[in-house]
N, C-alpha and C. Protein backbone atom coordinates (compact mmCIF):
# COMPACT_ATOMS: atom_id res chain seq x y z
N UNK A 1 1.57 14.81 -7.09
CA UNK A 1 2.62 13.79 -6.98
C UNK A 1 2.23 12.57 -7.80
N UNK A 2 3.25 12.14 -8.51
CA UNK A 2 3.17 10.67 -9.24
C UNK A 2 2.55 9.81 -8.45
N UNK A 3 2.85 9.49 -7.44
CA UNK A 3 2.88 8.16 -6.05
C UNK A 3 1.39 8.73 -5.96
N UNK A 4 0.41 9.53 -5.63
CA UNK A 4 -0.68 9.83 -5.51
C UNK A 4 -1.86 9.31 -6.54
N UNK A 5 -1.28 10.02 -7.63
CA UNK A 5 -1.65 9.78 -8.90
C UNK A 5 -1.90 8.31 -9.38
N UNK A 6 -0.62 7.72 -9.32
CA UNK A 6 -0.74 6.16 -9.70
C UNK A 6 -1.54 4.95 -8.85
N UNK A 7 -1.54 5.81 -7.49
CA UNK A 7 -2.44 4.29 -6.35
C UNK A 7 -4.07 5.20 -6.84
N UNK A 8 -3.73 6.19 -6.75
CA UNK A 8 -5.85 6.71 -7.18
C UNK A 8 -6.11 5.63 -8.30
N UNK A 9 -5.40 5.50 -9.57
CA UNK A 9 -5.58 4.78 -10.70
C UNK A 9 -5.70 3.70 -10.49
N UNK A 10 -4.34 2.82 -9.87
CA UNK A 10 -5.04 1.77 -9.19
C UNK A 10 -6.37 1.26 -8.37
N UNK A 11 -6.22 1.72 -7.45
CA UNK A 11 -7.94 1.92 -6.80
C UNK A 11 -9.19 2.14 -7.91
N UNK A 12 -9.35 2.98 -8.54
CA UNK A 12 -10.13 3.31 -9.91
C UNK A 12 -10.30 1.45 -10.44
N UNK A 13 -9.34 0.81 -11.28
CA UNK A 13 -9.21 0.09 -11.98
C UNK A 13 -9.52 -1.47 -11.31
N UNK A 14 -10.06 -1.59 -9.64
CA UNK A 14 -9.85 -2.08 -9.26
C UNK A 14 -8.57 -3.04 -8.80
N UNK A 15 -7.25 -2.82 -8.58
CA UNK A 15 -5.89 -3.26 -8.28
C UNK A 15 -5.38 -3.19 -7.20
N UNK A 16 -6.60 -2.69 -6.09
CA UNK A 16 -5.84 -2.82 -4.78
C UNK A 16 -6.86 -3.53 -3.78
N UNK A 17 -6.02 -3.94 -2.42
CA UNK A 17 -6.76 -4.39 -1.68
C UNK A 17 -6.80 -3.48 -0.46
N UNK A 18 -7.47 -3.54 0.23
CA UNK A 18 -7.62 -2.30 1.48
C UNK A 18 -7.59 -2.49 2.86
N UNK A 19 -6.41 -2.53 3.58
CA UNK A 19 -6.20 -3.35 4.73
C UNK A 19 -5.93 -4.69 5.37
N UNK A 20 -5.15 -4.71 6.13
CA UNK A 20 -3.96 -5.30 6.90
C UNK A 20 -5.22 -6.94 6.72
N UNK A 21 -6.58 -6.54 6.83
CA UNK A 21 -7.38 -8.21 7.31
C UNK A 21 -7.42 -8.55 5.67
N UNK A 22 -8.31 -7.97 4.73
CA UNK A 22 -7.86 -8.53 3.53
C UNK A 22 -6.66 -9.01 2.52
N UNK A 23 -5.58 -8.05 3.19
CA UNK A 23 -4.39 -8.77 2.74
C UNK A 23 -4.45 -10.16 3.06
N UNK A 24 -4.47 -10.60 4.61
CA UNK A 24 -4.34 -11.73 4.78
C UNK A 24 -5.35 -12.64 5.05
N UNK A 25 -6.33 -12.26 4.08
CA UNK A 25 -7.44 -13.38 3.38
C UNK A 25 -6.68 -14.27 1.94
N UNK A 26 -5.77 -13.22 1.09
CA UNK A 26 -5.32 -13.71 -0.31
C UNK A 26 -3.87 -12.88 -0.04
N UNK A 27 -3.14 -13.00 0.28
CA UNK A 27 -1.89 -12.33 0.62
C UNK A 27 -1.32 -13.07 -0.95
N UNK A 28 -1.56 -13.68 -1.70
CA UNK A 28 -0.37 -14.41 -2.87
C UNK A 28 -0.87 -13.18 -3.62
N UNK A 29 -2.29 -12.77 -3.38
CA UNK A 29 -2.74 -11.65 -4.91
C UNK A 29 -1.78 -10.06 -5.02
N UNK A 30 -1.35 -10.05 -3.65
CA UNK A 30 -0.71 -8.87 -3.74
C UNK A 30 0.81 -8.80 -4.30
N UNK A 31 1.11 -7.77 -4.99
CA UNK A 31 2.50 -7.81 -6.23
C UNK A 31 3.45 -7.03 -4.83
N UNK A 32 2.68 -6.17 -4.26
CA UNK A 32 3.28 -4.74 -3.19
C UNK A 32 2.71 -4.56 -1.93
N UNK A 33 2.71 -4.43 -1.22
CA UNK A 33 2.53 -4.14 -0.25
C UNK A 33 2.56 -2.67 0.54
N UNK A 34 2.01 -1.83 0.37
CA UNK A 34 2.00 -0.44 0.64
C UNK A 34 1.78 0.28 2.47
N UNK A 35 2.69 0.64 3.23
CA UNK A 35 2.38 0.63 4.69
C UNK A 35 2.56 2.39 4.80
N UNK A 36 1.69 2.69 5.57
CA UNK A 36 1.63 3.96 6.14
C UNK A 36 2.82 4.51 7.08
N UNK A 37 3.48 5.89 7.29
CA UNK A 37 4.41 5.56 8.06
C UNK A 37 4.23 5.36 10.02
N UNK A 38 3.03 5.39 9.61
CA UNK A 38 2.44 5.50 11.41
C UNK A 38 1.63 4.26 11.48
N UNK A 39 2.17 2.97 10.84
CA UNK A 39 1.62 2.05 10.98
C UNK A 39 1.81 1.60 12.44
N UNK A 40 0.81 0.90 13.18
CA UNK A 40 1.41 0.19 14.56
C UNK A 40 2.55 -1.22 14.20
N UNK A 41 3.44 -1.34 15.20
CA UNK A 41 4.56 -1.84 15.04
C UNK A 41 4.01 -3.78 14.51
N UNK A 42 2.50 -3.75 15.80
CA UNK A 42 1.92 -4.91 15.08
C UNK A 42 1.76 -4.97 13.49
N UNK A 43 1.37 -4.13 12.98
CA UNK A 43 0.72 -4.37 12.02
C UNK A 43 1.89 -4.74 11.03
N UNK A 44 3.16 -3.71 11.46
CA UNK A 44 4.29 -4.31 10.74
C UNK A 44 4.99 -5.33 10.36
N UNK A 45 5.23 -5.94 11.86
CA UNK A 45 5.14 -7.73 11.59
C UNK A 45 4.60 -8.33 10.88
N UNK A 46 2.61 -8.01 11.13
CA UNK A 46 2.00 -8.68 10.73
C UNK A 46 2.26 -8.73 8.88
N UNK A 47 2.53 -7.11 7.99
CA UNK A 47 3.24 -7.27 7.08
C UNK A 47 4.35 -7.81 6.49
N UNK A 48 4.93 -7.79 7.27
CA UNK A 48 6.19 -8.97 6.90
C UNK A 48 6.27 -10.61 7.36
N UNK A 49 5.29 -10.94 8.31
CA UNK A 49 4.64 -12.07 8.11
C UNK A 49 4.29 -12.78 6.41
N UNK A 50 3.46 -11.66 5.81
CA UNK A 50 2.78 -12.15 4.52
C UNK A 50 4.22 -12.48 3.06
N UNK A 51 5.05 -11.99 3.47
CA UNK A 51 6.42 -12.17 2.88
C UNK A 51 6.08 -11.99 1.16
N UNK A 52 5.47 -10.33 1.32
CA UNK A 52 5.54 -10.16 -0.20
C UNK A 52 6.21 -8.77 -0.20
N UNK A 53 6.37 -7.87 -1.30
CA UNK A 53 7.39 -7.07 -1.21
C UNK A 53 6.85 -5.87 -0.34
N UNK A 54 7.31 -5.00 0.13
CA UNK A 54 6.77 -4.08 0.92
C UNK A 54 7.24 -2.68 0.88
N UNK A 55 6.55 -1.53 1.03
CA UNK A 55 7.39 -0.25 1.00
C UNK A 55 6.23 0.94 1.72
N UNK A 56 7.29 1.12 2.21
CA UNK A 56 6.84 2.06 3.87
C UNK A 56 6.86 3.66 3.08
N UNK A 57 5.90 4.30 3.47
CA UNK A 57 5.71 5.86 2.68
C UNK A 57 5.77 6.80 4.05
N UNK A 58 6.30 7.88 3.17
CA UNK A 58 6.28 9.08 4.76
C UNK A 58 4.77 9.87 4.42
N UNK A 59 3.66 8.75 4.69
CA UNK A 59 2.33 9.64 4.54
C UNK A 59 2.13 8.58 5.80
N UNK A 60 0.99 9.67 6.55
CA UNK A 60 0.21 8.68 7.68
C UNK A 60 -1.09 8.13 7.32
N UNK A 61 -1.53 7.19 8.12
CA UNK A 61 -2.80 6.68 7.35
C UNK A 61 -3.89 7.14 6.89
N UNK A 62 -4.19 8.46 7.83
CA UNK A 62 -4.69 9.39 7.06
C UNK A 62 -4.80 9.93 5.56
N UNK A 63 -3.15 9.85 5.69
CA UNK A 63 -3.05 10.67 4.43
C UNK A 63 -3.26 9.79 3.29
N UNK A 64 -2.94 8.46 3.89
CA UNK A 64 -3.33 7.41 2.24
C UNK A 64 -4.24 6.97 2.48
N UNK A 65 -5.26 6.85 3.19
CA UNK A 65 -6.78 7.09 3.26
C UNK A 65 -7.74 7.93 2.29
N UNK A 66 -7.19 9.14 2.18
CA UNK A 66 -7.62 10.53 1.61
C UNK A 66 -7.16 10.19 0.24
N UNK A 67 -5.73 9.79 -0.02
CA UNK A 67 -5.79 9.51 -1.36
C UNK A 67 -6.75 7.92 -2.07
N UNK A 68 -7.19 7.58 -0.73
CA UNK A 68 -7.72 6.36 -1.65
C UNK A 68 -9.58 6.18 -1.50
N UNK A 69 -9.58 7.71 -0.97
CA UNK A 69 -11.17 7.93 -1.05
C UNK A 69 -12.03 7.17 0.11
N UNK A 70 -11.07 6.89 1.31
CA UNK A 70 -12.23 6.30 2.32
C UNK A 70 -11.26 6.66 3.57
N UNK A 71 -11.17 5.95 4.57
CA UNK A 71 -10.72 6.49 6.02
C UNK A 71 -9.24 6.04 6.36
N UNK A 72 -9.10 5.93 7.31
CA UNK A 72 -7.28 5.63 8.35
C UNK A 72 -7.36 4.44 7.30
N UNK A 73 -6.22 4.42 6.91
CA UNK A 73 -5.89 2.98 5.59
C UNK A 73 -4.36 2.70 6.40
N UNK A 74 -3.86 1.78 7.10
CA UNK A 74 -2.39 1.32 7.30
C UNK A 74 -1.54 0.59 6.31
N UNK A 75 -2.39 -0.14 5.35
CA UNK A 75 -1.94 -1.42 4.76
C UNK A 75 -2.83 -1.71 3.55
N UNK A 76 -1.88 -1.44 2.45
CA UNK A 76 -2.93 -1.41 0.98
C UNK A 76 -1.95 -2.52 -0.16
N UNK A 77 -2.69 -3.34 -0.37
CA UNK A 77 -2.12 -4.33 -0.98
C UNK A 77 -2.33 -3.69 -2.94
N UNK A 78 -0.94 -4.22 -3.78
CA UNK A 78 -1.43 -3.46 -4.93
C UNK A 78 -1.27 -5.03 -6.02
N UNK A 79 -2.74 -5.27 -6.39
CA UNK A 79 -2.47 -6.54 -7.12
C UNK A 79 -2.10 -6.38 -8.69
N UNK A 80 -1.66 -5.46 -9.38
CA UNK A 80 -1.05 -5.14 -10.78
C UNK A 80 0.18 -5.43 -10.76
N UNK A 81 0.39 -5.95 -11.43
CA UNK A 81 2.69 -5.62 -11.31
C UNK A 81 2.63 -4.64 -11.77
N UNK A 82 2.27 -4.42 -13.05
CA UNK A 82 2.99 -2.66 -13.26
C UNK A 82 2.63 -1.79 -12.56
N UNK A 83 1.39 -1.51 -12.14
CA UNK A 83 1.17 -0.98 -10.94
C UNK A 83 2.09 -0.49 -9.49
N UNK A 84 2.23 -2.19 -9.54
CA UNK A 84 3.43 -2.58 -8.17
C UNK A 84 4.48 -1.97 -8.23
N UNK A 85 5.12 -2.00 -9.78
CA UNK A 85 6.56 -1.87 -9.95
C UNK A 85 6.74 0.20 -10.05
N UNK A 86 5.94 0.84 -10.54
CA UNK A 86 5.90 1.95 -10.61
C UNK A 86 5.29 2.31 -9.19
N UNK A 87 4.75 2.01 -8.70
CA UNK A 87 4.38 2.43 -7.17
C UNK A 87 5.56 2.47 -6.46
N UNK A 88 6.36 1.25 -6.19
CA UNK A 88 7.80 0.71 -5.53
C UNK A 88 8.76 1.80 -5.96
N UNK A 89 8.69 2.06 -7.22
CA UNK A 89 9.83 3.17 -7.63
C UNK A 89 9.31 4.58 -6.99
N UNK A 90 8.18 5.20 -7.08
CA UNK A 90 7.82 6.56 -6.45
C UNK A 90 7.61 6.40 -4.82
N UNK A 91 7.79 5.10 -4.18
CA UNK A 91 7.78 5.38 -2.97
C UNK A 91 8.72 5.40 -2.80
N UNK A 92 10.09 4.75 -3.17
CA UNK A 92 11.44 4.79 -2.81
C UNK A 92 11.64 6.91 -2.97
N UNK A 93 11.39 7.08 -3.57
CA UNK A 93 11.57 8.50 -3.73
C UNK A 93 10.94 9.05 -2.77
N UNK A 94 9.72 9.13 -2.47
CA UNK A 94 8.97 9.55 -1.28
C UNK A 94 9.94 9.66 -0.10
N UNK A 95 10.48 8.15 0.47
CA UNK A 95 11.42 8.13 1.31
C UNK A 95 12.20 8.78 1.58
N UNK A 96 12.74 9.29 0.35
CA UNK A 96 14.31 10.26 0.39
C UNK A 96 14.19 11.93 1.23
């Protein structure tokens, strides 16, 4: 999958941040906001608290854990715009 493909690269290139507490150490650095779909409902708020763009995937944290090479991940901040902007487009698809 594209959406797989493109956050590994990110991660690689250094462009992401990794969880709900580092987001909101520098919440301005993030372009996207990336949420698991089994995020807890807190954590959701707590994402839309940070009022940057956001997009919910039908993977569980697990599963974007595994793609990002370490454990349960809820909340992955993506600091590239192009990055951001091609991520945002393959998760909208994910959704469907």
């Amino acid at each position: 999958k594209k959406f797989g493909s493109l956050l590994g690269f990110a991660r690689k290139s250094g462009n992401v941040i990794l969880g709900l507490d580092a987001l909101g150490k520098k919440p301005e650095k993030a372009k996207l906001i990336i949420s698991a779909s089994d995020a807890s409902e807190r954590t959701k708020r707590n994402i839309g608290l940070l009022r940057r763009p956001h997009a919910e995937v039908k993977m569980t944290k697990e599963e974007l854990g595994k793609l990002l090479g370490c454990g349960n991940v809820a909340a992955v901040g993506i600091t590239d715009g192009n990055f951001a902007t091609q991520l945002e487009k393959y998760a909208d698809t994910e959704r469907e």
